[in-house]
PDB file of N, CA and C in Angstrom:
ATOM      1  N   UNK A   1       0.835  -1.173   0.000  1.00  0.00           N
ATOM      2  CA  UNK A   1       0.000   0.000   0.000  1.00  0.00           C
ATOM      3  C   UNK A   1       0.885   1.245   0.000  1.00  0.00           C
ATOM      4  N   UNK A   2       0.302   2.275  -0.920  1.00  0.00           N
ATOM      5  CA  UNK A   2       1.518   3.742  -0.995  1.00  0.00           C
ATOM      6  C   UNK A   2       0.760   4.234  -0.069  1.00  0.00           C
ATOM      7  N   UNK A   3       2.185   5.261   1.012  1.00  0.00           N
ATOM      8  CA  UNK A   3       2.128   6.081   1.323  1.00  0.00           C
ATOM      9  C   UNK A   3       1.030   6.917   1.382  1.00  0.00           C
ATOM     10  N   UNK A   4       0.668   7.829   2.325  1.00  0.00           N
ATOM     11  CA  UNK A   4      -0.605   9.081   1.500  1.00  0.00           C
ATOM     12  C   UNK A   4       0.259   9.851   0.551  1.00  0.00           C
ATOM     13  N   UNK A   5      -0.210  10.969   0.445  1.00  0.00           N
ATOM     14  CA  UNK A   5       0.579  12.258  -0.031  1.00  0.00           C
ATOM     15  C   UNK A   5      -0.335  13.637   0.260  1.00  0.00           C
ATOM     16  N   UNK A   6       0.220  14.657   0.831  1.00  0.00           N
ATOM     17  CA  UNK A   6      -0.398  15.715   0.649  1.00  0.00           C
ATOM     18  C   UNK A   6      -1.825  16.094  -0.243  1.00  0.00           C
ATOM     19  N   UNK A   7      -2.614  16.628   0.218  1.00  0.00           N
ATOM     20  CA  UNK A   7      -3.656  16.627  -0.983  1.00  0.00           C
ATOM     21  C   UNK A   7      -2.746  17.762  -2.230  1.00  0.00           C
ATOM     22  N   UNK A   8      -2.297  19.007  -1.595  1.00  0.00           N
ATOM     23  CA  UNK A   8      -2.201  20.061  -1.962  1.00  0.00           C
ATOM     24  C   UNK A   8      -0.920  18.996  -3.211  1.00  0.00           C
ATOM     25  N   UNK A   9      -0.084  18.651  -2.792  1.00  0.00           N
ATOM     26  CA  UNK A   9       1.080  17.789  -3.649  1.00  0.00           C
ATOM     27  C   UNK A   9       0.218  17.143  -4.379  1.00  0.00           C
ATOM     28  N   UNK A  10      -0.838  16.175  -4.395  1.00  0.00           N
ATOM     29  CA  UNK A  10      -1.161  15.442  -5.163  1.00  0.00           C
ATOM     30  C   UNK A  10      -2.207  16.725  -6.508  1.00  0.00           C
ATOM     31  N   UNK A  11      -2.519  17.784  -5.972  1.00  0.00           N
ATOM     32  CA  UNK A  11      -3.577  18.611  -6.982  1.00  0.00           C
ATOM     33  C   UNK A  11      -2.581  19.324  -8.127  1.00  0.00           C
ATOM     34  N   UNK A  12      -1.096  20.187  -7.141  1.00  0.00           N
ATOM     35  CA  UNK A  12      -0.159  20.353  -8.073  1.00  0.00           C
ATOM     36  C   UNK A  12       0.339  19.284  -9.152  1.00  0.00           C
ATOM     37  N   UNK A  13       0.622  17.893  -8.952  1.00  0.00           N
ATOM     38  CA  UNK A  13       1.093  17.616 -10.033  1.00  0.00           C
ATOM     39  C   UNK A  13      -0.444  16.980 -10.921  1.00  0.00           C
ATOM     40  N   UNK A  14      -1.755  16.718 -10.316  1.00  0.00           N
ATOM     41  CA  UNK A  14      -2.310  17.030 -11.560  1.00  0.00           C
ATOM     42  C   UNK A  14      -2.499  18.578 -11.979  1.00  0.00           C
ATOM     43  N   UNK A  15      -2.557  19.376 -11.544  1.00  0.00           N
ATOM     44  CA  UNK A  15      -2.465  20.429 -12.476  1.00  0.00           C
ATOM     45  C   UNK A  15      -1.515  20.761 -13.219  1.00  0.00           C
ATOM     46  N   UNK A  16      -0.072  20.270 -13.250  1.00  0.00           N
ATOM     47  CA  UNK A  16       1.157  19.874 -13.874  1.00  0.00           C
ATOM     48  C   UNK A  16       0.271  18.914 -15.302  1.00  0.00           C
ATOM     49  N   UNK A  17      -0.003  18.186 -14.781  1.00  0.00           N
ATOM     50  CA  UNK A  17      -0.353  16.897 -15.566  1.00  0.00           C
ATOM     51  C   UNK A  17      -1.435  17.447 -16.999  1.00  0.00           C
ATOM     52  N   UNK A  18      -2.328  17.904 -16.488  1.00  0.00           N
ATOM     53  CA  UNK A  18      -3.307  18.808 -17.666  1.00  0.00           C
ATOM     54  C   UNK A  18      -3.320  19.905 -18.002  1.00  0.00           C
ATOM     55  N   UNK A  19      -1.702  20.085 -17.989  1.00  0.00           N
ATOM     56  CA  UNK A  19      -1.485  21.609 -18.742  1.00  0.00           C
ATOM     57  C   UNK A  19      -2.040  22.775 -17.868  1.00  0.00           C
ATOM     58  N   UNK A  20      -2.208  23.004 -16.873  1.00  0.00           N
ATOM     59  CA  UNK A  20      -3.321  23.994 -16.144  1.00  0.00           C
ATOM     60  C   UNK A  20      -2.196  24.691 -15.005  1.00  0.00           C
ATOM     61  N   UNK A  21      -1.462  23.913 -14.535  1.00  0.00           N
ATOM     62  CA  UNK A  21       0.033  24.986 -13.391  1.00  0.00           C
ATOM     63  C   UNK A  21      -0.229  26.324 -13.520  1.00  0.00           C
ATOM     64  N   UNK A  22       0.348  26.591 -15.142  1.00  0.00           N
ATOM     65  CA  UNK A  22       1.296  28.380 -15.261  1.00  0.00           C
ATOM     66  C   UNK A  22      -0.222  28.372 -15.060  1.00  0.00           C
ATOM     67  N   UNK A  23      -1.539  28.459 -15.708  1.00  0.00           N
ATOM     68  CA  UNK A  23      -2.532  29.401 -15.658  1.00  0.00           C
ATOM     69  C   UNK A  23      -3.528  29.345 -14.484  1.00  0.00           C
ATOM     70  N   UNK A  24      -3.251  28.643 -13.256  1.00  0.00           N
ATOM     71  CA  UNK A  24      -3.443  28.732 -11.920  1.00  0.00           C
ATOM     72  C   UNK A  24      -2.510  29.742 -11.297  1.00  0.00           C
ATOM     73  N   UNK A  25      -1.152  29.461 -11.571  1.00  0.00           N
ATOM     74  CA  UNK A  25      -0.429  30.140 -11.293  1.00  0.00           C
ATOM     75  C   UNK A  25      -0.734  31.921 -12.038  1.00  0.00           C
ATOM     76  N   UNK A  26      -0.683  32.337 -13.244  1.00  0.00           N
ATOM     77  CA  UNK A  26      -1.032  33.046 -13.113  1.00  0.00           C
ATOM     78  C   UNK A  26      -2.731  33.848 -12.294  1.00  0.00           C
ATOM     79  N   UNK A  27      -3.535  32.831 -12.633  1.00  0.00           N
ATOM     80  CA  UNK A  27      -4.611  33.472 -11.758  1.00  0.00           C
ATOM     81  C   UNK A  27      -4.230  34.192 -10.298  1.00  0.00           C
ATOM     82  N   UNK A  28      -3.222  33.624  -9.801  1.00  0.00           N
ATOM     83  CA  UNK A  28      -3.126  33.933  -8.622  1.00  0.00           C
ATOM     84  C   UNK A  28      -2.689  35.616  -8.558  1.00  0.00           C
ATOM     85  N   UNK A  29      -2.756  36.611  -9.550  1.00  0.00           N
ATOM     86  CA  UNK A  29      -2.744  37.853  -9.770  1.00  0.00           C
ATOM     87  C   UNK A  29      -4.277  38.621  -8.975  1.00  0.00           C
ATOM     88  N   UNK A  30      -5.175  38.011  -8.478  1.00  0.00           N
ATOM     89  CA  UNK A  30      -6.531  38.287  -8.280  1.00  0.00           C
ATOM     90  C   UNK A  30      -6.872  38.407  -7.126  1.00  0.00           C
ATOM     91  N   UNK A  31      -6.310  37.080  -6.379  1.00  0.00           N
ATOM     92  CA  UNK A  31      -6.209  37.354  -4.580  1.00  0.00           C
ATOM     93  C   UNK A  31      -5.356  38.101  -4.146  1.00  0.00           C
ATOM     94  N   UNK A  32      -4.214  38.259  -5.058  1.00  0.00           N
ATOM     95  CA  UNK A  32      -2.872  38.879  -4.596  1.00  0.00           C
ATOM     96  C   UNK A  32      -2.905  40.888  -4.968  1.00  0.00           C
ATOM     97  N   UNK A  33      -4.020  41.189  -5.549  1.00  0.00           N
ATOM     98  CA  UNK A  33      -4.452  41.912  -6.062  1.00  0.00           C
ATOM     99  C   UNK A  33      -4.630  43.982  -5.184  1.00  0.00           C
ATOM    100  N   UNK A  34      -5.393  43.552  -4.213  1.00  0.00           N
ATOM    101  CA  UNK A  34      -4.862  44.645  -2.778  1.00  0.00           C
ATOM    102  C   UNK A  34      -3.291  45.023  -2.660  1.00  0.00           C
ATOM    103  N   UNK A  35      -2.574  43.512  -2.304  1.00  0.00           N
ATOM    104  CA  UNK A  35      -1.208  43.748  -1.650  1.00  0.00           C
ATOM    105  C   UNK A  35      -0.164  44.449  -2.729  1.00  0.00           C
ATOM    106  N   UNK A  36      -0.402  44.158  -4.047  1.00  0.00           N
ATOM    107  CA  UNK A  36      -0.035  44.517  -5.398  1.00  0.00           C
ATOM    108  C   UNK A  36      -0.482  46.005  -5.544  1.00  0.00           C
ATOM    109  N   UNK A  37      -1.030  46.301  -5.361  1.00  0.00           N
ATOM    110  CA  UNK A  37      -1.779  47.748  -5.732  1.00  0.00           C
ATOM    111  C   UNK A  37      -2.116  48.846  -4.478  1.00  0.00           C
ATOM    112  N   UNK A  38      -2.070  48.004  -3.676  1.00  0.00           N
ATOM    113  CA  UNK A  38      -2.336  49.010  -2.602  1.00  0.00           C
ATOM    114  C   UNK A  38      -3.863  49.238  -2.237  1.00  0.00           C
ATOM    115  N   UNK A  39      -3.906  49.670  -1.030  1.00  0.00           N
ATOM    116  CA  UNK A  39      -5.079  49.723  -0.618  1.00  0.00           C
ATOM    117  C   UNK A  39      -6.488  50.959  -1.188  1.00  0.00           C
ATOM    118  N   UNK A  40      -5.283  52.113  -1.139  1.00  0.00           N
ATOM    119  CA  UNK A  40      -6.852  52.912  -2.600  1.00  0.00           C
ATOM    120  C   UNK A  40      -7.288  52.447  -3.357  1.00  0.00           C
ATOM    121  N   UNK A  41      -6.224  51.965  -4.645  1.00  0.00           N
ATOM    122  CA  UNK A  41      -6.319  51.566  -5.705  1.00  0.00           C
ATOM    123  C   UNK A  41      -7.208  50.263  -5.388  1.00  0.00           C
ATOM    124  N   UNK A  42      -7.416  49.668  -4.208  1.00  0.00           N
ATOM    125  CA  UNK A  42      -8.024  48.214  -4.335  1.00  0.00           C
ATOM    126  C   UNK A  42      -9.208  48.597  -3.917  1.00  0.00           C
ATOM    127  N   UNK A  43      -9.779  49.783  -3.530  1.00  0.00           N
ATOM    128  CA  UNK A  43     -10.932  49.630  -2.463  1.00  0.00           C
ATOM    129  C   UNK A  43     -12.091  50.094  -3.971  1.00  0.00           C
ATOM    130  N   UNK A  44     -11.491  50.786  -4.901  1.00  0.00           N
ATOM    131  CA  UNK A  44     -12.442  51.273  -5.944  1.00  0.00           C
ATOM    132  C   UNK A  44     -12.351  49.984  -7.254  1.00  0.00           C
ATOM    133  N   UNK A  45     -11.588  48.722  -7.211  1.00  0.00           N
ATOM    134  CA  UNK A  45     -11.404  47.706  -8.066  1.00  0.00           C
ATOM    135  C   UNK A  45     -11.952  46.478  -7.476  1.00  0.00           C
ATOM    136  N   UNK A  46     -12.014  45.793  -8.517  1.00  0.00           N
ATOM    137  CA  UNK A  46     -11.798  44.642  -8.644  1.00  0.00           C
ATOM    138  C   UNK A  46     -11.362  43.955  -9.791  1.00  0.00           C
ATOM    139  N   UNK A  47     -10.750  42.562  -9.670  1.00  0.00           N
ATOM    140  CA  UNK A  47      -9.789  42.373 -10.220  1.00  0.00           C
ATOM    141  C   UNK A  47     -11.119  40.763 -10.709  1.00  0.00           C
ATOM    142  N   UNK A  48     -11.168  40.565 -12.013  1.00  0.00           N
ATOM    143  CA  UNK A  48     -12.245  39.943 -12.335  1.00  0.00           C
ATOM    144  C   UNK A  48     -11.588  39.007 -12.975  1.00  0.00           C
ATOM    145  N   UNK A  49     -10.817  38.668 -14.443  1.00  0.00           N
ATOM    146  CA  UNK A  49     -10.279  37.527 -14.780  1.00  0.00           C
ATOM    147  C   UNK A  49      -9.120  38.002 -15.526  1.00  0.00           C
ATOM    148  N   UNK A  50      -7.708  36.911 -15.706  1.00  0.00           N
ATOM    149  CA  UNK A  50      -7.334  37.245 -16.503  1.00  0.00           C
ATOM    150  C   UNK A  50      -7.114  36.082 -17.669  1.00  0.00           C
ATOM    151  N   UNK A  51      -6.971  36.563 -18.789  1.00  0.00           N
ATOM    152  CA  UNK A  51      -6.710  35.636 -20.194  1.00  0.00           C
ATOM    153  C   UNK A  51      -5.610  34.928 -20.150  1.00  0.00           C
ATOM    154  N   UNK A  52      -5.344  34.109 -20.509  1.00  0.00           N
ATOM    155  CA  UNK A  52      -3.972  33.029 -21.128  1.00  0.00           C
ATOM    156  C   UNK A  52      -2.847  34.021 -21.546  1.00  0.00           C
ATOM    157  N   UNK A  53      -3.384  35.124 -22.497  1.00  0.00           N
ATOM    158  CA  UNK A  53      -2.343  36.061 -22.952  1.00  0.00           C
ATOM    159  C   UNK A  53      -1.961  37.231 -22.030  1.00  0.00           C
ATOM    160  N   UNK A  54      -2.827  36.822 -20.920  1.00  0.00           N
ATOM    161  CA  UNK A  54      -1.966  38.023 -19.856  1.00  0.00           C
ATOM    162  C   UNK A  54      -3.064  39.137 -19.611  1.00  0.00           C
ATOM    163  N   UNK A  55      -3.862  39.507 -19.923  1.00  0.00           N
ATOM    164  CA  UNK A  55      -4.868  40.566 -19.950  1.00  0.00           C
ATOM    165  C   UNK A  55      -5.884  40.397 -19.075  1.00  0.00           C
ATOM    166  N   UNK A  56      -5.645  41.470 -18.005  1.00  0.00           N
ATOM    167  CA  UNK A  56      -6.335  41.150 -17.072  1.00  0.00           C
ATOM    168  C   UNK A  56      -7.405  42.598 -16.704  1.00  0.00           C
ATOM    169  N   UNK A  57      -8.387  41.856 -16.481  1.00  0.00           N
ATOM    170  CA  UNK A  57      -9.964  42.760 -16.643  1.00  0.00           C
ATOM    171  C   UNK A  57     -10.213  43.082 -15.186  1.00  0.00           C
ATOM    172  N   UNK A  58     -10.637  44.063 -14.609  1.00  0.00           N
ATOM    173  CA  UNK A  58     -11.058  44.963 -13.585  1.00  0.00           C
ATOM    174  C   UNK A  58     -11.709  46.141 -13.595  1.00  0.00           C
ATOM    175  N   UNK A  59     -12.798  45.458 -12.954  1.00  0.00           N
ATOM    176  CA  UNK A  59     -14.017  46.438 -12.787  1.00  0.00           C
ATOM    177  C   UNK A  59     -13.864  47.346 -11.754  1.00  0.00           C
ATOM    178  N   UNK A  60     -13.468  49.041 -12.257  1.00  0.00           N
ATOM    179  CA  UNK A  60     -14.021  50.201 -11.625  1.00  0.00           C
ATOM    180  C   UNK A  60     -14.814  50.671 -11.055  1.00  0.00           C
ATOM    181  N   UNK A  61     -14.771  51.187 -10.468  1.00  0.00           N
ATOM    182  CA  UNK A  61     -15.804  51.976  -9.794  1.00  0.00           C
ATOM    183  C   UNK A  61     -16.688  53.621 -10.020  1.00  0.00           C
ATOM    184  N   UNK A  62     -15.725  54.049 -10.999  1.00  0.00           N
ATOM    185  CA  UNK A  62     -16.198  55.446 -11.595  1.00  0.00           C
ATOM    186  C   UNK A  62     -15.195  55.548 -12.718  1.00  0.00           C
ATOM    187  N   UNK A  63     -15.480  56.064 -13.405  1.00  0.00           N
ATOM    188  CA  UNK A  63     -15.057  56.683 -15.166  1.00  0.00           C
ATOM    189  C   UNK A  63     -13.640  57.680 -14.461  1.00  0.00           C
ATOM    190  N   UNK A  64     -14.039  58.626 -13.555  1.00  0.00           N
ATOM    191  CA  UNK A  64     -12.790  59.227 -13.043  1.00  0.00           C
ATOM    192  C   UNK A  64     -11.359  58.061 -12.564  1.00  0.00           C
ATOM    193  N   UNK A  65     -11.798  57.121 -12.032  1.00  0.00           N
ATOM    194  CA  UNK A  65     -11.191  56.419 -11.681  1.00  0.00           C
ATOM    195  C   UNK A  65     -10.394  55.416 -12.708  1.00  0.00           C
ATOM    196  N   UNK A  66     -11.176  55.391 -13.683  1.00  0.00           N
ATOM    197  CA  UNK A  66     -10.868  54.421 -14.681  1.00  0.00           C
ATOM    198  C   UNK A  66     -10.260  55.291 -15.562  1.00  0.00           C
ATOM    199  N   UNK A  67     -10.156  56.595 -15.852  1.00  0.00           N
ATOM    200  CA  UNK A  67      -9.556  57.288 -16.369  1.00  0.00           C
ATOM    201  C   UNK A  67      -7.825  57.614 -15.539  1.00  0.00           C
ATOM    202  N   UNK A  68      -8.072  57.841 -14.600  1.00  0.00           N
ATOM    203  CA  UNK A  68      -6.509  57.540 -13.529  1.00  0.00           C
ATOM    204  C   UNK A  68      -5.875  56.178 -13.853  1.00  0.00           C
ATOM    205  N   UNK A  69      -6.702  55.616 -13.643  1.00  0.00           N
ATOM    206  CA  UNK A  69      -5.983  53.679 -13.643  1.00  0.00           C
ATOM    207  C   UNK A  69      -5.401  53.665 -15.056  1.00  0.00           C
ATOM    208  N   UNK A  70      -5.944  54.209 -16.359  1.00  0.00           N
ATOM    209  CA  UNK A  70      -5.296  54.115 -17.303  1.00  0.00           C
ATOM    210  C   UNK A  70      -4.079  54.767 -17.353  1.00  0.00           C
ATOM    211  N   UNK A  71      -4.329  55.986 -16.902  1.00  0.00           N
ATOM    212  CA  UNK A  71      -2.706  56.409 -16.809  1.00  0.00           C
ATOM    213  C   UNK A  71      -1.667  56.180 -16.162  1.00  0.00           C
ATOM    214  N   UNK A  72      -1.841  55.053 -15.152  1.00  0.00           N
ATOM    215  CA  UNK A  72      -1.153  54.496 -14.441  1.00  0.00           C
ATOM    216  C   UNK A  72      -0.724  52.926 -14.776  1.00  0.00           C
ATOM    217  N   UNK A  73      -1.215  52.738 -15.648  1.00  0.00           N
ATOM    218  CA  UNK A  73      -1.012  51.920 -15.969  1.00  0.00           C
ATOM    219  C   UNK A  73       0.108  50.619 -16.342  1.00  0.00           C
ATOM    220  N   UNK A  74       1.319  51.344 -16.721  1.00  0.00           N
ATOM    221  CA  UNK A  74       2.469  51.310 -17.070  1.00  0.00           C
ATOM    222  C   UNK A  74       3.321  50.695 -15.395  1.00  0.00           C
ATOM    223  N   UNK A  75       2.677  51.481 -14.640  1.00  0.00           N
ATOM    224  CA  UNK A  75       3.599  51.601 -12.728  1.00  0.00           C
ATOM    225  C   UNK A  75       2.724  50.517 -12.399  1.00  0.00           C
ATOM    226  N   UNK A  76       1.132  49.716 -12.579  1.00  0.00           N
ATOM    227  CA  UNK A  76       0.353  48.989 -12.277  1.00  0.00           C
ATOM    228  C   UNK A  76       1.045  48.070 -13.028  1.00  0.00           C
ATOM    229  N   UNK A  77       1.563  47.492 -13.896  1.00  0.00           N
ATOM    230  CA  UNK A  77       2.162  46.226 -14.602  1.00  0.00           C
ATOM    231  C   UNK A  77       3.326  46.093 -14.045  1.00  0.00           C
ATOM    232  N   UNK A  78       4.314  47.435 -14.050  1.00  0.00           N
ATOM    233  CA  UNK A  78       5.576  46.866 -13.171  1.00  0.00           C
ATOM    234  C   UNK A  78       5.492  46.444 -11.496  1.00  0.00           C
ATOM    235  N   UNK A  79       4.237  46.757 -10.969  1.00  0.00           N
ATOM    236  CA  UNK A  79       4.179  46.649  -9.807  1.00  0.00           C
ATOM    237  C   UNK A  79       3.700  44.916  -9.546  1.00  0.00           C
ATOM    238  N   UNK A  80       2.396  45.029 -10.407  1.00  0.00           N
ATOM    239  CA  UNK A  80       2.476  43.569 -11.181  1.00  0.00           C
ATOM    240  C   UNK A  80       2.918  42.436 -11.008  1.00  0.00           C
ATOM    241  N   UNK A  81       3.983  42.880 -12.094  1.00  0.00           N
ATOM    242  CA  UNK A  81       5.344  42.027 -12.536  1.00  0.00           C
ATOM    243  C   UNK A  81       6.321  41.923 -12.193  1.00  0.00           C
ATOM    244  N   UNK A  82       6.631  42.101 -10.568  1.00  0.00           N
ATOM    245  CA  UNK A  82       7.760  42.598  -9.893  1.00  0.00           C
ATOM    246  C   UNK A  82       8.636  41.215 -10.114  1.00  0.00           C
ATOM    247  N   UNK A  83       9.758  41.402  -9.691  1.00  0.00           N
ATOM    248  CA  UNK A  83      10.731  39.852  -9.704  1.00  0.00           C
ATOM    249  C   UNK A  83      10.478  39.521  -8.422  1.00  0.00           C
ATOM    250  N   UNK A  84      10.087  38.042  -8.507  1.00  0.00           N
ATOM    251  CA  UNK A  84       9.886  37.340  -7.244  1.00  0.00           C
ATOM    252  C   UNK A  84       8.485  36.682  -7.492  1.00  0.00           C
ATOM    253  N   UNK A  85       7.612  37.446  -8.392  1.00  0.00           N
ATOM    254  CA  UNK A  85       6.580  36.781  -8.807  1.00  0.00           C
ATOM    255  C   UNK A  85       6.791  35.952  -9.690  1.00  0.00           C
ATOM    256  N   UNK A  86       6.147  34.246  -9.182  1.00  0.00           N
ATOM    257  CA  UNK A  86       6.695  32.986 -10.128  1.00  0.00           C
ATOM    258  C   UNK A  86       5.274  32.721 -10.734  1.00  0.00           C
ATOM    259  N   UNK A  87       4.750  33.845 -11.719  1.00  0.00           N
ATOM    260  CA  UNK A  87       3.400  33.562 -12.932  1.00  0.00           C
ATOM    261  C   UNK A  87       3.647  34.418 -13.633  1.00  0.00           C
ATOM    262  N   UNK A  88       3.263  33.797 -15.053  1.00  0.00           N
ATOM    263  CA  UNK A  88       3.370  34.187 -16.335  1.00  0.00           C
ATOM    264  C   UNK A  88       2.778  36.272 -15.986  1.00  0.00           C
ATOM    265  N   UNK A  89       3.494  37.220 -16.775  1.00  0.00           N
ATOM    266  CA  UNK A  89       3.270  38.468 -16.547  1.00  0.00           C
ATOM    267  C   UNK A  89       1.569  38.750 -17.029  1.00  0.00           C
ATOM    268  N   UNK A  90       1.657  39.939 -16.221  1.00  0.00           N
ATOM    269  CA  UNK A  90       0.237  40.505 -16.756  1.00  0.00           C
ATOM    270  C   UNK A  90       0.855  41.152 -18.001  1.00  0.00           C
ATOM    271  N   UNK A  91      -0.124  41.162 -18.879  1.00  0.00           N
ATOM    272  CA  UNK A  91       0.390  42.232 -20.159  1.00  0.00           C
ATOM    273  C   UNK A  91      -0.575  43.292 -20.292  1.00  0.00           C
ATOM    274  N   UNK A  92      -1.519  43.523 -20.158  1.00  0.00           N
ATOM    275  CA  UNK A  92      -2.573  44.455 -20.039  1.00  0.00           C
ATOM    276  C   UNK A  92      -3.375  44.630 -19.293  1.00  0.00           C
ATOM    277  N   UNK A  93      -3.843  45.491 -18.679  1.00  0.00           N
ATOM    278  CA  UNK A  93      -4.903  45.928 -17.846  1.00  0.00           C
ATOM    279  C   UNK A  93      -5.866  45.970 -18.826  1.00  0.00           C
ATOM    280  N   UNK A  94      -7.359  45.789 -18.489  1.00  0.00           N
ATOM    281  CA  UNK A  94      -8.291  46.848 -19.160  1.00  0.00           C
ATOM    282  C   UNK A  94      -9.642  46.524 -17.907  1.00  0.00           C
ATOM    283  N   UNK A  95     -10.044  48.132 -18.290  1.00  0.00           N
ATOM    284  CA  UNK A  95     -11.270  48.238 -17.049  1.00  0.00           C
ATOM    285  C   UNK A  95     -12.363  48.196 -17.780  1.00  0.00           C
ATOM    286  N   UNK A  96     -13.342  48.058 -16.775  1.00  0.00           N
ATOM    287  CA  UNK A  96     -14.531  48.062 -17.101  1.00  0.00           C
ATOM    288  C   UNK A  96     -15.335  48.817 -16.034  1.00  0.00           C
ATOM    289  N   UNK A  97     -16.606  49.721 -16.045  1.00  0.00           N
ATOM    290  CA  UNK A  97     -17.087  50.388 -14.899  1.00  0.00           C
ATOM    291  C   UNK A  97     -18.198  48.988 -14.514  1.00  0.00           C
ATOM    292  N   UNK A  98     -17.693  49.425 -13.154  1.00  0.00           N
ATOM    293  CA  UNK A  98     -18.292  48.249 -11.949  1.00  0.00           C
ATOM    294  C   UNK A  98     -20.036  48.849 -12.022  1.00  0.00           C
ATOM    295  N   UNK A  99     -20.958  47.669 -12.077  1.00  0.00           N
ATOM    296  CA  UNK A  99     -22.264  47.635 -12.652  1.00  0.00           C
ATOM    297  C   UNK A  99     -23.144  47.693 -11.803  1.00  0.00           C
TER     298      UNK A  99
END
């Protein structure tokens, strides 16, 4: 009879197994999302999905706001994408006003 194994060990290598790791791994841009951005920037967002190609969607809270976030945009990806983060990069922001 084998051993047990961790559940968490046994879910990583199926998610290894069906191609799915990096894009768990990247999801993890969403919970991590506050500590990344800071607490203003998080209290008027949310951080909703991101794509395979990196593009990640967040719903605003006002047009003023979504007009700032765009111009910040550039400091929001490097903040992002800092080194030390082990998931595929964000490549785009895009907002949407929160409904």
């Amino acid at each position: 009879m084998d051993k047990p194994e961790p559940i968490g060990q046994v879910l990583a290598e199926y998610l290894k197994a069906a191609g799915l790791s990096d894009r768990v791994q990247q999801a993890t841009v969403i919970p991590e999302w506050p500590r990344l951005v800071g607490p203003e920037i998080a209290a008027v967002t949310e951080p909703l999905v991101i794509t395979s190609d990196g593009t990640l969607f967040v719903a605003v809270a006002s047009s003023p706001w979504m007009a700032e976030l765009t111009l910040m945009e550039p400091a929001l990806l490097k903040a992002l994408n800092a080194p030390g983060n082990e998931r595929a990069p964000v490549t785009k922001i895009r907002y949407r006003l929160r409904g």
